[in-house]
Protein backbone atom coordinates (compact mmCIF):
# COMPACT_ATOMS: atom_id res chain seq x y z
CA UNK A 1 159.30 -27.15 -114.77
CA UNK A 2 155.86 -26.94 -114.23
CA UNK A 3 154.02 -26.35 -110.25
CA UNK A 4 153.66 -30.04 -109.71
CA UNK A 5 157.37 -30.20 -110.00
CA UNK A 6 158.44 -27.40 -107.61
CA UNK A 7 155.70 -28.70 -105.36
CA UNK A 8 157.31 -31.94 -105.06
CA UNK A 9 160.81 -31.60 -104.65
CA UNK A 10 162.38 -30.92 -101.69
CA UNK A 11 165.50 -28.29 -102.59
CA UNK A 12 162.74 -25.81 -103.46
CA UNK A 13 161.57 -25.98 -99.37
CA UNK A 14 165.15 -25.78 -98.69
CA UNK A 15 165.73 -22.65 -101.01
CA UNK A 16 162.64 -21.01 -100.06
CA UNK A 17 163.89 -21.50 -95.87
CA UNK A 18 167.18 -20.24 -96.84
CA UNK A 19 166.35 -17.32 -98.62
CA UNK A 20 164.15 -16.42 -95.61
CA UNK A 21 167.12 -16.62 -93.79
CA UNK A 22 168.87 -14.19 -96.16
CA UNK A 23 165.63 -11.98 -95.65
CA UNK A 24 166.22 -11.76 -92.17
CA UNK A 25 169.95 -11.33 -91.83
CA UNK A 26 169.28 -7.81 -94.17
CA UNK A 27 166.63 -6.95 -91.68
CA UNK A 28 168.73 -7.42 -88.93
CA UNK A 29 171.75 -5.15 -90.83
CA UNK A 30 168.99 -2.51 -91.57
CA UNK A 31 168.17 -2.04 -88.13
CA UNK A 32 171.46 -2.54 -86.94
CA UNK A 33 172.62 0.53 -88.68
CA UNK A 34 169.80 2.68 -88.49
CA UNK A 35 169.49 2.09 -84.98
CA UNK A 36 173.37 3.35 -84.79
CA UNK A 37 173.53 5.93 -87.48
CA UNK A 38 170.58 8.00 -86.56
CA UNK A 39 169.87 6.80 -82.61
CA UNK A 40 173.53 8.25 -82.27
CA UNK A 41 173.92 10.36 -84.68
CA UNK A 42 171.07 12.47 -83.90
CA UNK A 43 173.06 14.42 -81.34
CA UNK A 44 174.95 17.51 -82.02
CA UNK A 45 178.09 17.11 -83.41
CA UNK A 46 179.87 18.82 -80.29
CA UNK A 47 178.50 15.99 -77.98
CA UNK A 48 179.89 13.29 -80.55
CA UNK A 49 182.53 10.93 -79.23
CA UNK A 50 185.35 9.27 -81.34
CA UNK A 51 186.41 5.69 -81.83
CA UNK A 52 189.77 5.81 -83.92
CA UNK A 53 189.25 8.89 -85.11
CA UNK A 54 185.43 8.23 -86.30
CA UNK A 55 182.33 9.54 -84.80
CA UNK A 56 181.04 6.46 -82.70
CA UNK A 57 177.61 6.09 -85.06
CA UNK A 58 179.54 5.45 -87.76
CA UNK A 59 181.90 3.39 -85.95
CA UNK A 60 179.46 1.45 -84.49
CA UNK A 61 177.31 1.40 -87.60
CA UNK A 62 179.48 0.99 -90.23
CA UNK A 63 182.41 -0.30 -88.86
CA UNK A 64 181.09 -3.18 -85.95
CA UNK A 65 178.06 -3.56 -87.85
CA UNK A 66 180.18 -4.81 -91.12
CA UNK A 67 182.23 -7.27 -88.99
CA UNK A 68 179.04 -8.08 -87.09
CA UNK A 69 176.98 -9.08 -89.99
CA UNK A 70 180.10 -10.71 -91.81
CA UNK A 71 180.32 -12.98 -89.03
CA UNK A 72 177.10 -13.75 -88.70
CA UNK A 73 176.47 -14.79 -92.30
CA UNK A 74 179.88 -16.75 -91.75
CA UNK A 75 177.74 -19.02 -89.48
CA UNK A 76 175.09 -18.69 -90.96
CA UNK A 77 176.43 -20.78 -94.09
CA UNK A 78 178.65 -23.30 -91.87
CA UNK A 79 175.78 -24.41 -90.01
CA UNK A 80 172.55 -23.19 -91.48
CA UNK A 81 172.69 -23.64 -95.34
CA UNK A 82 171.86 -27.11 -96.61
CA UNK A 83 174.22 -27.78 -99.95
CA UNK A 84 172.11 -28.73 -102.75
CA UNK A 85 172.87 -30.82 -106.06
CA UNK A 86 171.59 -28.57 -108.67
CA UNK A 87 171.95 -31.90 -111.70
CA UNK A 88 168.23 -32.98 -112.52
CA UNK A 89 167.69 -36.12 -110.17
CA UNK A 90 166.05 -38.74 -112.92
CA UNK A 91 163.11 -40.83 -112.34
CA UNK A 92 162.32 -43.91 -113.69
């Protein structure tokens, strides 16, 4: 497969806009949980408060962020991702 190739067929745009979008969704997991994990966990641990028996960072880091993200790539596929034949398309 040679540059003229990738150039010219459209799943590469497609993979290169989803993988961007797999780009951001880490981003946006990365910030979620270091904005928790150290923005609330930066207090003393006598001024923590608990959520089911967990320290609320890591509650709201760990445990919302997981369901959070999982969700969010959940729609992310249903309406985002384009399915793509991956057989060689022929020409002639």
């Amino acid at each position: 497969m040679n540059k003229e190739t990738t150039e010219m067929d459209p799943r590469f745009k497609i993979a290169h806009r989803e993988a961007w979008m797999g780009v951001g969704i880490a981003i946006v997991n990365f910030l979620w949980w270091f904005g928790f994990a150290y923005g609330l966990g930066a207090r003393p641990v006598e001024e923590y408060t608990y959520i089911f028996g967990l320290p609320d960072w890591f509650f709201y880091s760990c445990v919302v962020g997981f369901i959070l993200m999982s969700a969010l790539v959940i729609v992310v596929t249903k309406f985002f991702l384009t399915e793509v034949s991956f057989e060689e398309e022929e020409e002639g």
